[in-house]
Protein backbone atom coordinates (compact mmCIF):
# COMPACT_ATOMS: atom_id res chain seq x y z
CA UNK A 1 79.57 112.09 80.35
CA UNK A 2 81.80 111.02 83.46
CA UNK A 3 82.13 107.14 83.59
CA UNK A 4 84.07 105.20 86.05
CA UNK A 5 86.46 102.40 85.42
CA UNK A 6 84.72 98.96 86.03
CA UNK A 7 83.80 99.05 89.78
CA UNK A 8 85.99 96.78 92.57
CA UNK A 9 83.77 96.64 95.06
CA UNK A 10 80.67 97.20 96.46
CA UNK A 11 79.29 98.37 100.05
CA UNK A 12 75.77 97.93 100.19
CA UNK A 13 73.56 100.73 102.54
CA UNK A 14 71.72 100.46 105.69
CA UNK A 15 68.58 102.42 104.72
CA UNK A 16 66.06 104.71 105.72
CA UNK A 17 62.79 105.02 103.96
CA UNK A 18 60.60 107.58 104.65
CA UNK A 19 57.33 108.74 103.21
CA UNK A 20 57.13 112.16 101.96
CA UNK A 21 53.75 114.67 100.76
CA UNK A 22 54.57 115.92 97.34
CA UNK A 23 55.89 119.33 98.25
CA UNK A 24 55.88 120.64 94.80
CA UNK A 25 52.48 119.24 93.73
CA UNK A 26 50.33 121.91 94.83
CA UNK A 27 48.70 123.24 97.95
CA UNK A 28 45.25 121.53 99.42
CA UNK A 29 44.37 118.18 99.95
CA UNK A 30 46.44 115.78 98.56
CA UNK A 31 44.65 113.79 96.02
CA UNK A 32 44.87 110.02 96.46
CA UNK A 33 47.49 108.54 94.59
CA UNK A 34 47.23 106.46 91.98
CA UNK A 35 50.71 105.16 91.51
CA UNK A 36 53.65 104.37 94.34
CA UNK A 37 57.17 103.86 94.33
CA UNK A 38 59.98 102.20 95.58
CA UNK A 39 63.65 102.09 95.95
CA UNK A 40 64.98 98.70 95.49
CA UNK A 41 68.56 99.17 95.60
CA UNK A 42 70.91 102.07 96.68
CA UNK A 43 74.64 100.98 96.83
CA UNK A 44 77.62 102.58 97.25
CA UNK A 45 80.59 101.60 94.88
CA UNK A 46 84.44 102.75 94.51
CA UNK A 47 87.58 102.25 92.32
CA UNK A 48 90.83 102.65 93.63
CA UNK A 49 91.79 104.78 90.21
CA UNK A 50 89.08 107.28 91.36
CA UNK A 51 88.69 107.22 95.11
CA UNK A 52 88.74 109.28 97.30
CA UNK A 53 87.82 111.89 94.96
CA UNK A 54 84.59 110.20 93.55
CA UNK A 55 82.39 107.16 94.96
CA UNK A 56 79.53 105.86 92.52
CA UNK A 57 75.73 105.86 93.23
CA UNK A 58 73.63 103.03 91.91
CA UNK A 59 69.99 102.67 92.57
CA UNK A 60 67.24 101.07 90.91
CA UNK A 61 63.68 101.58 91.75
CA UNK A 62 60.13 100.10 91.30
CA UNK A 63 56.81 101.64 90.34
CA UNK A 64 53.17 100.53 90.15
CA UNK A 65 49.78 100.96 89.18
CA UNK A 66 47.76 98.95 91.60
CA UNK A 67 49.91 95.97 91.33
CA UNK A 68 50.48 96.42 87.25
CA UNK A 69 54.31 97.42 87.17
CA UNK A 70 55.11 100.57 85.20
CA UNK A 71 58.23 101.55 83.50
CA UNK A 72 57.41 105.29 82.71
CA UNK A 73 57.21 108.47 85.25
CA UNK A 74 60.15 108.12 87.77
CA UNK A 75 61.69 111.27 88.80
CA UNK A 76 64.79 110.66 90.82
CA UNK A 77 65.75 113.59 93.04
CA UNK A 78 69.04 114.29 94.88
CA UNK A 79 69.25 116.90 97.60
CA UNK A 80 66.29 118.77 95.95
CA UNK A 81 67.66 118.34 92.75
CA UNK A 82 66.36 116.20 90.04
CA UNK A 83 69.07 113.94 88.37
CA UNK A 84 67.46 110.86 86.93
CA UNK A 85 63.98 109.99 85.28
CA UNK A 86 64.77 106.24 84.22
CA UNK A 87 64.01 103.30 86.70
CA UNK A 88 67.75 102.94 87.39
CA UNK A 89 70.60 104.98 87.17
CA UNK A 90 74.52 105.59 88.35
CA UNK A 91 75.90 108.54 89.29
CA UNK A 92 79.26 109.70 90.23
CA UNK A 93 79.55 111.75 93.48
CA UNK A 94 82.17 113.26 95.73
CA UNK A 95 82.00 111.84 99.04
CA UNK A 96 79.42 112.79 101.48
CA UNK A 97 75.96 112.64 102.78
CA UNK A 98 72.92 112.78 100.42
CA UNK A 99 69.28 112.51 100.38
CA UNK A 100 67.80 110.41 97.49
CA UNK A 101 64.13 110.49 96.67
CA UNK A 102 62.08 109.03 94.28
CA UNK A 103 58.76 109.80 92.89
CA UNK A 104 56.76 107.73 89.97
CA UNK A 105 54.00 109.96 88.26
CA UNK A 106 51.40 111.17 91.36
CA UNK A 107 52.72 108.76 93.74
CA UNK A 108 54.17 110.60 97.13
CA UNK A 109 58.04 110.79 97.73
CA UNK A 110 59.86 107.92 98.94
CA UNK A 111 63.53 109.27 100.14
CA UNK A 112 65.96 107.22 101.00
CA UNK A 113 69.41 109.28 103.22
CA UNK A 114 72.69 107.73 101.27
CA UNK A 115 75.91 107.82 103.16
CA UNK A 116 78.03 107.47 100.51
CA UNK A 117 81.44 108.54 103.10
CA UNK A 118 83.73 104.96 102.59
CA UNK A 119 86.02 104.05 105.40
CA UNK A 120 88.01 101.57 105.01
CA UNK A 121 87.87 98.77 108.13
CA UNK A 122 91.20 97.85 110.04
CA UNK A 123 92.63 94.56 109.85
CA UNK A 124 95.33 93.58 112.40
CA UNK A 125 96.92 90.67 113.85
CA UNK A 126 100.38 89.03 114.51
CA UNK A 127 103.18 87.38 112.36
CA UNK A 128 104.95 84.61 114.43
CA UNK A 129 108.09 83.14 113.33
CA UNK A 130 109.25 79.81 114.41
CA UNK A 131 112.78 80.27 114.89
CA UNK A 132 114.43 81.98 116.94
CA UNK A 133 111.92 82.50 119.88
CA UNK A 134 108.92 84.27 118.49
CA UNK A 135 108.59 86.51 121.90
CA UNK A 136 112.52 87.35 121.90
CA UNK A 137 112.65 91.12 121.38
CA UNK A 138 116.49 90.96 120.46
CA UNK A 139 115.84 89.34 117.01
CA UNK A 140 113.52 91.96 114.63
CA UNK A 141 111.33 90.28 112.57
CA UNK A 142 111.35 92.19 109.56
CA UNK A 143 108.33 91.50 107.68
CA UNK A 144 105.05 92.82 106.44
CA UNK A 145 101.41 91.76 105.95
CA UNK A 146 99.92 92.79 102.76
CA UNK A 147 96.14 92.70 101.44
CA UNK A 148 94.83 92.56 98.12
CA UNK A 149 92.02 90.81 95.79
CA UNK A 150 91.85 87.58 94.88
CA UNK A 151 93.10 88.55 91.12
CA UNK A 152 96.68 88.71 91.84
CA UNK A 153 97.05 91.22 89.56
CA UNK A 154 95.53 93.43 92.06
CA UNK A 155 97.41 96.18 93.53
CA UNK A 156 98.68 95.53 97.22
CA UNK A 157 98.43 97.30 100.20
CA UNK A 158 100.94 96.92 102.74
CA UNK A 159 101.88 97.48 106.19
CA UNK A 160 105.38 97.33 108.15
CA UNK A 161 105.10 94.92 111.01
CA UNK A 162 106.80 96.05 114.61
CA UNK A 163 110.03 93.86 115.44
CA UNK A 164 107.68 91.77 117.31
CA UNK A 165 105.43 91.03 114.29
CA UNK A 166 102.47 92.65 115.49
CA UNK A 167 100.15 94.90 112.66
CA UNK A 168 97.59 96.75 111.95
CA UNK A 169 96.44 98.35 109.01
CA UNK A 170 93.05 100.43 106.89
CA UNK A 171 92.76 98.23 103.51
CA UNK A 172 90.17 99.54 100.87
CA UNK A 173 90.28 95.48 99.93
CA UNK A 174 88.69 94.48 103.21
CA UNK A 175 85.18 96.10 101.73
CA UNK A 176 85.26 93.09 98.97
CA UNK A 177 83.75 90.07 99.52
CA UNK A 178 86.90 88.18 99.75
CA UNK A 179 90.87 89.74 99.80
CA UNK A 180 94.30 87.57 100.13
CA UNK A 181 96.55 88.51 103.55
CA UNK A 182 100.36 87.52 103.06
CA UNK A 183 102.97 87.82 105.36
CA UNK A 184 106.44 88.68 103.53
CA UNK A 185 109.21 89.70 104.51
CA UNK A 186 110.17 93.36 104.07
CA UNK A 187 112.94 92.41 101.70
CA UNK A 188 113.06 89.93 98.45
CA UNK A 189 115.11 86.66 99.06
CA UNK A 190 114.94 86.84 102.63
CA UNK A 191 115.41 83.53 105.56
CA UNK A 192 111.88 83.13 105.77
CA UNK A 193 108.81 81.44 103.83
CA UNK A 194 105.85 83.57 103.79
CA UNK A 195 102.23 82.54 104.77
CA UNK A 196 99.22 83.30 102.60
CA UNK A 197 95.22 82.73 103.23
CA UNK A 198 92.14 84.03 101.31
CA UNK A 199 89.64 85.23 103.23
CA UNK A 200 86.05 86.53 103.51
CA UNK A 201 85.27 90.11 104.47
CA UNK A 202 83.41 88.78 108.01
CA UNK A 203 86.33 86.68 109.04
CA UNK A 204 88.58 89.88 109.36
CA UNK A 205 86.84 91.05 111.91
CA UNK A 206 88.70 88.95 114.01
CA UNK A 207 92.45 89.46 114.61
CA UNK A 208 94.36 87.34 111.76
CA UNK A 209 97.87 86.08 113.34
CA UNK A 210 100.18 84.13 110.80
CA UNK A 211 103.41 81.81 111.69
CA UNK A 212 106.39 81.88 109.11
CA UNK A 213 108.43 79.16 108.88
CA UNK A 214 112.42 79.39 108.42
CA UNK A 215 113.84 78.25 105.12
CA UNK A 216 116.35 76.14 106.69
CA UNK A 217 116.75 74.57 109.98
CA UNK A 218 119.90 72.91 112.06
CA UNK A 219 119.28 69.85 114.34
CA UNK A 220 119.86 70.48 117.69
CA UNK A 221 120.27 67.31 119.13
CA UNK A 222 120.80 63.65 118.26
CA UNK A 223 122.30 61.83 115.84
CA UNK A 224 121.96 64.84 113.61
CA UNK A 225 123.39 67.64 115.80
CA UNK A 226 124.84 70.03 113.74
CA UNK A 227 123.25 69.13 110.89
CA UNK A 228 121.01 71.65 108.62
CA UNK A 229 118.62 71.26 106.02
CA UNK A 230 116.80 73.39 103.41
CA UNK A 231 112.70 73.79 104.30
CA UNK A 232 111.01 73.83 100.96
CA UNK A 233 107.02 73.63 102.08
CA UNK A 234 106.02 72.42 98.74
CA UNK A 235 108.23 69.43 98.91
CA UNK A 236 106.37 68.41 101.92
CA UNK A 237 103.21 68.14 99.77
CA UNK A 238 104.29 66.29 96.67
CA UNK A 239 102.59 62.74 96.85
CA UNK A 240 104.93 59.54 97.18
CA UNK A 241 103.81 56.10 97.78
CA UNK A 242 100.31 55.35 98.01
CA UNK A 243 99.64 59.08 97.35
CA UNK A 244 100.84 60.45 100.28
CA UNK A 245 102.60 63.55 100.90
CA UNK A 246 105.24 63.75 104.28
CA UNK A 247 102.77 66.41 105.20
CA UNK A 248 99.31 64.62 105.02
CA UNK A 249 96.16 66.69 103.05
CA UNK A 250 93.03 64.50 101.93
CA UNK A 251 91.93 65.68 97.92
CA UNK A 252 88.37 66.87 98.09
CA UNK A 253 84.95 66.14 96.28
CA UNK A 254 86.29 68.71 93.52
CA UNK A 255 89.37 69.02 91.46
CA UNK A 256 91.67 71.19 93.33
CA UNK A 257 90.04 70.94 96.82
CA UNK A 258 92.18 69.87 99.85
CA UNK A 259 91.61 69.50 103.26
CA UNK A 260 94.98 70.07 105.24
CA UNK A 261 95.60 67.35 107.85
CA UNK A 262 97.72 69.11 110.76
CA UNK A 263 98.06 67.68 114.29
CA UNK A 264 100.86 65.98 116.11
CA UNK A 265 101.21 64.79 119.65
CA UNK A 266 101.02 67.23 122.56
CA UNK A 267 104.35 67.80 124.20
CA UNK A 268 103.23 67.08 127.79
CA UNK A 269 102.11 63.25 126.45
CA UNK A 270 105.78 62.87 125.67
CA UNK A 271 107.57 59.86 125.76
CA UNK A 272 104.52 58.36 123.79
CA UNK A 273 104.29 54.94 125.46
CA UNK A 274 104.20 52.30 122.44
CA UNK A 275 103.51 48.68 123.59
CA UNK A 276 103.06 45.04 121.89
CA UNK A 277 99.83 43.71 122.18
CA UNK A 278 99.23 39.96 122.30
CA UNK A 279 95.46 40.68 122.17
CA UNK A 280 95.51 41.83 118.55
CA UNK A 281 98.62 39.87 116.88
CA UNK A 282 97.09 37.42 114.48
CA UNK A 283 98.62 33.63 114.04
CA UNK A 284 101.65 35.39 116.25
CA UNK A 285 103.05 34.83 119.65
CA UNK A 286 104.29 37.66 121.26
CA UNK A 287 108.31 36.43 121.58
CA UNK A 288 110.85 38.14 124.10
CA UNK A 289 112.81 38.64 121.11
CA UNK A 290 109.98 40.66 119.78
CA UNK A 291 110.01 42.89 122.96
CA UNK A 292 113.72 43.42 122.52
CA UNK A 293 113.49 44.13 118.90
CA UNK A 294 110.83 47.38 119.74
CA UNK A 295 113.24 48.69 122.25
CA UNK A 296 116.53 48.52 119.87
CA UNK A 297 114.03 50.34 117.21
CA UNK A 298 112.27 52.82 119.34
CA UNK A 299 115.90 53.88 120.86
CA UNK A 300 117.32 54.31 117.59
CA UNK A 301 113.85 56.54 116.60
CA UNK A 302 114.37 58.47 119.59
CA UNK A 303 118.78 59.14 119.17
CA UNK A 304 117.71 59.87 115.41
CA UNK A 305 114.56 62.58 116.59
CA UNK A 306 117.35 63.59 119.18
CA UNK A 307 115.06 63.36 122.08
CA UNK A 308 112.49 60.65 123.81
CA UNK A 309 110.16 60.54 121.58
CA UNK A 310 109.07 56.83 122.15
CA UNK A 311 109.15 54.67 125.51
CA UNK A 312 108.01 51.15 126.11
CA UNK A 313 105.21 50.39 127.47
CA UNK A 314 102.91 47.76 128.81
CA UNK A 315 99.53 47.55 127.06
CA UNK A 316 97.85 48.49 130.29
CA UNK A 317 99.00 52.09 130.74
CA UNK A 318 96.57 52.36 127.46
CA UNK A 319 92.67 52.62 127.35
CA UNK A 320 91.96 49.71 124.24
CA UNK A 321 88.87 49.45 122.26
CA UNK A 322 88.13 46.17 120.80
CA UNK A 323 85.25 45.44 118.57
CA UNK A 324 85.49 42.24 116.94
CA UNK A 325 86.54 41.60 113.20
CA UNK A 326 88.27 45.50 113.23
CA UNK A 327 91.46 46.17 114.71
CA UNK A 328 92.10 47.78 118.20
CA UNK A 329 92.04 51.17 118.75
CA UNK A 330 94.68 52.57 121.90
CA UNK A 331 93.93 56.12 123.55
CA UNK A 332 97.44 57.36 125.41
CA UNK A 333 99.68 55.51 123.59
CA UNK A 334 100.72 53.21 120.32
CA UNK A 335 99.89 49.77 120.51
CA UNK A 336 101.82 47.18 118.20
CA UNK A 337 99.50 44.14 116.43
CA UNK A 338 102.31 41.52 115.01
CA UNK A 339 100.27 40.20 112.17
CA UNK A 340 101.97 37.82 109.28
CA UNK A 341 98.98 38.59 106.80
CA UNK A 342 99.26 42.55 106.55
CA UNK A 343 99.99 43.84 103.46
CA UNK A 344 102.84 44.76 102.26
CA UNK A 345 104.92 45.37 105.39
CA UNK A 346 102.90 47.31 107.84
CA UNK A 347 99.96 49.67 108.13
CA UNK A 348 99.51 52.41 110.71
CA UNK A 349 95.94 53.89 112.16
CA UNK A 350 95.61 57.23 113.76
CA UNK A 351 93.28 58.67 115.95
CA UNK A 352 93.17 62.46 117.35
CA UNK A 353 91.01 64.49 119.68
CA UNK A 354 90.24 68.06 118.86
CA UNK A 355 93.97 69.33 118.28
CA UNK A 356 96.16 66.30 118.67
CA UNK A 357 97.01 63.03 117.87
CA UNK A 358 95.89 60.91 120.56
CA UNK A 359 96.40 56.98 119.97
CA UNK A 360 97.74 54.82 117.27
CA UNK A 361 97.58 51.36 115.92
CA UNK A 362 100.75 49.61 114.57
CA UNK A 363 100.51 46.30 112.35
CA UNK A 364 103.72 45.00 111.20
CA UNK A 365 104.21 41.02 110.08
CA UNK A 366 107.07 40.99 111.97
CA UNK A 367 109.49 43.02 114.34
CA UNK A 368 112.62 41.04 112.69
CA UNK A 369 112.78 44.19 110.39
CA UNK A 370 113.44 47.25 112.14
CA UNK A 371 112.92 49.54 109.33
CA UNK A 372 109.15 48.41 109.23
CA UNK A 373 108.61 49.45 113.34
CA UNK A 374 110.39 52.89 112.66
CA UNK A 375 108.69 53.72 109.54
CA UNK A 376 104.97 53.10 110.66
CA UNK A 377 105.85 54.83 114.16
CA UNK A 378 107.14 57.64 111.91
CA UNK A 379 103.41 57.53 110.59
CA UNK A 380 102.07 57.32 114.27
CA UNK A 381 103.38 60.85 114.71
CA UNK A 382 101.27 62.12 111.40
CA UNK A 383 104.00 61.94 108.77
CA UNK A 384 103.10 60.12 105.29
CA UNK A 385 105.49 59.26 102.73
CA UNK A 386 108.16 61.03 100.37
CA UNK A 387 108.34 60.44 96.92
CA UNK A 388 110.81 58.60 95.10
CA UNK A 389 112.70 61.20 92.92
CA UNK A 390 116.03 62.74 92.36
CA UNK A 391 114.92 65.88 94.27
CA UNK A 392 114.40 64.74 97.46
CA UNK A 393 115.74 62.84 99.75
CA UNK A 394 117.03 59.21 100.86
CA UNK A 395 113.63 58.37 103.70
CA UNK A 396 112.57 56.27 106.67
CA UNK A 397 109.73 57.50 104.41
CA UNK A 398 110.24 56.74 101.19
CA UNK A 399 111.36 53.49 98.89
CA UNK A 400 112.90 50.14 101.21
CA UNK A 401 116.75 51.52 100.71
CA UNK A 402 118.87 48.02 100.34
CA UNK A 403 120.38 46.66 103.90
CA UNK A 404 124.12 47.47 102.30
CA UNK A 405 123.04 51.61 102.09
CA UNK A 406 124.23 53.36 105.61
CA UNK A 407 120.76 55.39 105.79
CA UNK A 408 118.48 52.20 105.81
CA UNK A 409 116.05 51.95 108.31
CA UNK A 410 117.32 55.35 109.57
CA UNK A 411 115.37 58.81 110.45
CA UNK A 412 117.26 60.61 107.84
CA UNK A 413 118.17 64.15 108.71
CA UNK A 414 115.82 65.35 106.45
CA UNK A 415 112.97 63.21 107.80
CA UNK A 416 113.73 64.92 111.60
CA UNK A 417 114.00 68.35 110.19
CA UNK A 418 110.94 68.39 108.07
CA UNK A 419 108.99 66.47 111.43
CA UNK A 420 110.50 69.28 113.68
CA UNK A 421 109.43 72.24 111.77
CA UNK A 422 105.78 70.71 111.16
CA UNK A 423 106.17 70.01 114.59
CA UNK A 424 106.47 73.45 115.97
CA UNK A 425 104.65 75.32 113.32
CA UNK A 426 101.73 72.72 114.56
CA UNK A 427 102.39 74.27 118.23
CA UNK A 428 103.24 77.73 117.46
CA UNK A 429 99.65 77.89 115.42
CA UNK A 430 97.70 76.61 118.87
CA UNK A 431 99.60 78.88 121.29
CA UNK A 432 98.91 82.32 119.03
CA UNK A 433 95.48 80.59 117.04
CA UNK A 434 97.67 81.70 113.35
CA UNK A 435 97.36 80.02 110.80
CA UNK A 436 99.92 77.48 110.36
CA UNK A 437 101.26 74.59 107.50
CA UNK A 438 98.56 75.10 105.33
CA UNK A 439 99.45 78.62 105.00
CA UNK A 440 102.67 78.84 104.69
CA UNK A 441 102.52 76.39 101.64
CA UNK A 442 99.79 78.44 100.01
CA UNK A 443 102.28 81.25 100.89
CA UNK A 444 104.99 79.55 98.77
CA UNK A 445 102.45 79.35 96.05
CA UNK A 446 100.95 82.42 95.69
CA UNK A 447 104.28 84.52 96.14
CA UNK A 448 105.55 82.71 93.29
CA UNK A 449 102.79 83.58 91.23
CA UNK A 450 101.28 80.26 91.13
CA UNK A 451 97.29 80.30 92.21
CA UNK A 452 95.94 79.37 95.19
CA UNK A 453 94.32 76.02 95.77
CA UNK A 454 90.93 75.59 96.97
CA UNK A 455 90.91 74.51 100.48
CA UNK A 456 88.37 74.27 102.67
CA UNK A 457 89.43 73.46 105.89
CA UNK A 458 91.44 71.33 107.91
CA UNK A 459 90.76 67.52 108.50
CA UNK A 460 91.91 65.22 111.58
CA UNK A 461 93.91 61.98 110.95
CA UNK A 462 92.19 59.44 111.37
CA UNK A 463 92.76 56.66 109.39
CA UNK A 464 94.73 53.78 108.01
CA UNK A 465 98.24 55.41 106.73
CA UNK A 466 100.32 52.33 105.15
């Protein structure tokens, strides 16, 4: 007896029922049947150890007696030929077009046409890299896209990408209910991270475009010209103080869930305009000296980003919402809230439109400390925190470094590069709709033969960050 290995996938049939007389039954007037029949399921299965040569029929049918179910009498035909007389049944065939009928004692035909001819459904899309210029023809992106199940022990199926990053590819996965897409490079060990995403058979119908992200990058201008760092996505997503990761995700109702937070600040809203507001600073008065403070700390942000990030302001080039006994909120800008009472040195609230940050709030108890301004406008631009370990980095971002240490209350290098490559992943995923951050770090994860996390979706920031 032929049996086929334990079945991938499944593809289950339009169908086409028809009624049939009983040809072989006799000649006359057809008696009035006593019993009927149905067919309840007819799918089409494959395994990639046997396919193309055989696909698998599996059908299961329903008789009756009036409405008293019966479980004796079916007579499963096949093209004419009889092949089954058990309710259900599977049966190996060689690709093609069949007619299946079934019959339960004197009840007429019901027949059923099987297209049991699998072709597999294209998937296509782009790979965008963030450095050099994705659309620059004179540097070949040498990568490829690959599909396969969600058991990573699944076989892949691969496809070249053209210099450009553009594919296209048939995958047998893409008839599962769910497959993995990666973008690799061609070759092991190469300069790029790859991007990974699981996804369900309907949402490849739709052109899937990924950005890669470089493993290192070199600060262009600034304080840090010259400068280059190593990328390591996962780094970006360890936890430091308060629980925060540099690149912000919210846990989820389950174990293992996340919700990726990406969004920064459009480029055209550049300088942000940050401004102190006497309105919300609590048992303060707004002092010239706090005025001059902001602009020594928002020029040092901007020669450490290596651009104008930042630009005073006056509180009136903002649109302010103020409901009493909650803090401000400022649309087109940061507002600053000088309040002696917050806890411990500042907190930060964000709020974002649709795809980018679009106002913050800034509480600091004072502006005598510059290293409190620059690290909750670091938050203002969606970073959180890094962790305080031997593997990463002295941060704007992480522990209060003492006075004496030549990196305090500085935009480290690492801090920039890190912002800069979220940064233009961030705008690289809007311009070509690929997925982004959240991909490339699942990327990282799966290639290394860690699992996948759950994640659901993507949330906007909006929220105290401290």
């Amino acid at each position: 007896m032929f049996r086929l290995p334990k079945i991938a996938s499944a593809i289950a049939l339009a169908i086409a029922v028809s009624a049939c007389g009983g040809g072989d039954k006799g000649t006359g007037p057809n008696p009035v049947p006593t019993y009927s029949a149905a067919i309840t399921k007819a799918e089409i299965s494959f395994d990639r150890t046997t396919f193309p040569e055989f696909v698998l029929l599996k059908v299961e049918g329903r008789g009756t007696k009036g409405n008293i179910p019966v479980t004796t009498g079916f007579l499963w035909k096949l093209d004419g030929n009889e092949v089954s007389t058990n309710a259900t049944f599977e049966k190996p065939l060689v690709p093609g077009l069949y007619r299946l009928c079934l019959a339960v004692n004197d009840s007429h035909d019901v027949c059923q046409d099987i297209n049991a001819r699998i072709i597999p459904s294209k998937i296509a899309g782009r790979v965008v890299r963030n450095y050099p210029d994705p659309d620059d023809p004179s540097f070949a992106l040498a990568m490829k896209v690959c599909a396969r199940g969600v058991d990573k022990s699944s076989t892949k199926e691969c496809v070249n990408a053209d210099p450009l990053g553009n594919y296209s590819f048939n995958s047998w996965y893409q008839t599962e209910d769910s497959l993995v897409l990666s973008a690799e490079c061609q070759v092991e060990n190469c300069e790029y991270w790859p991007s990974a995403w699981r996804f369900s058979k309907a949402q490849l119908t739709q052109p899937q475009n990924f950005v890669v992200a470089h493993r290192n990058w070199t600060v262009s201008s600034g304080q840090w010209t010259g400068q280059t760092i190593d990328f390591v996505p996962s780094k970006a997503y360890v936890p430091g103080p308060a629980n925060l990761s540099l690149f912000l995700r919210i846990t989820g109702p389950s174990e293992g869930e996340y919700l990726y937070v990406l969004r920064t600040w459009k480029k055209e809203r550049l300088p942000i305009p940050v401004a102190l507001d006497p309105g919300c600073s609590v048992n303060a008065t707004i002092l010239q000296s706090d005025s001059t403070n902001l602009a020594h700390a928002l020029s040092e942000l901007n020669n450490e980003l290596g651009d104008n990030h930042f630009r005073i302001a006056n509180i009136s080039e903002m649109s302010v919402s103020r409901v009493p006994g909650a803090i401000p909120r400022y649309n087109g800008g940061i507002g600053i809230c000088v309040d002696p009472s917050v806890w411990p040195y500042g907190t930060t609230y964000v709020t974002t439109d649709a795809k980018y940050n679009d106002g913050g709030t800034v509480s600091v108890r004072s502006t005598n400390d510059k290293l409190d301004l620059k690290h909750e406008l670091f938050h203002a631009l969606g970073m959180g925190h890094v962790p305080i370990a031997n593997e990463f980095w002295k941060s704007l971002m992480a522990a209060r470094l003492s006075p004496s240490d030549p990196l305090y209350a500085k935009a480290t290098k690492e801090d920039v590069g890190y912002y800069r490559i979220f940064e233009q992943v961030r705008e690289l995923q809007l311009k070509y709709a690929a997925h982004g951050m959240a991909a490339i770090h699942q990327g990282e994860l799966y290639l290394a033969g860690l699992p996948m996390e759950n994640v659901y979706g993507s949330h906007p920031l909006t929220g105290i960050v401290q």
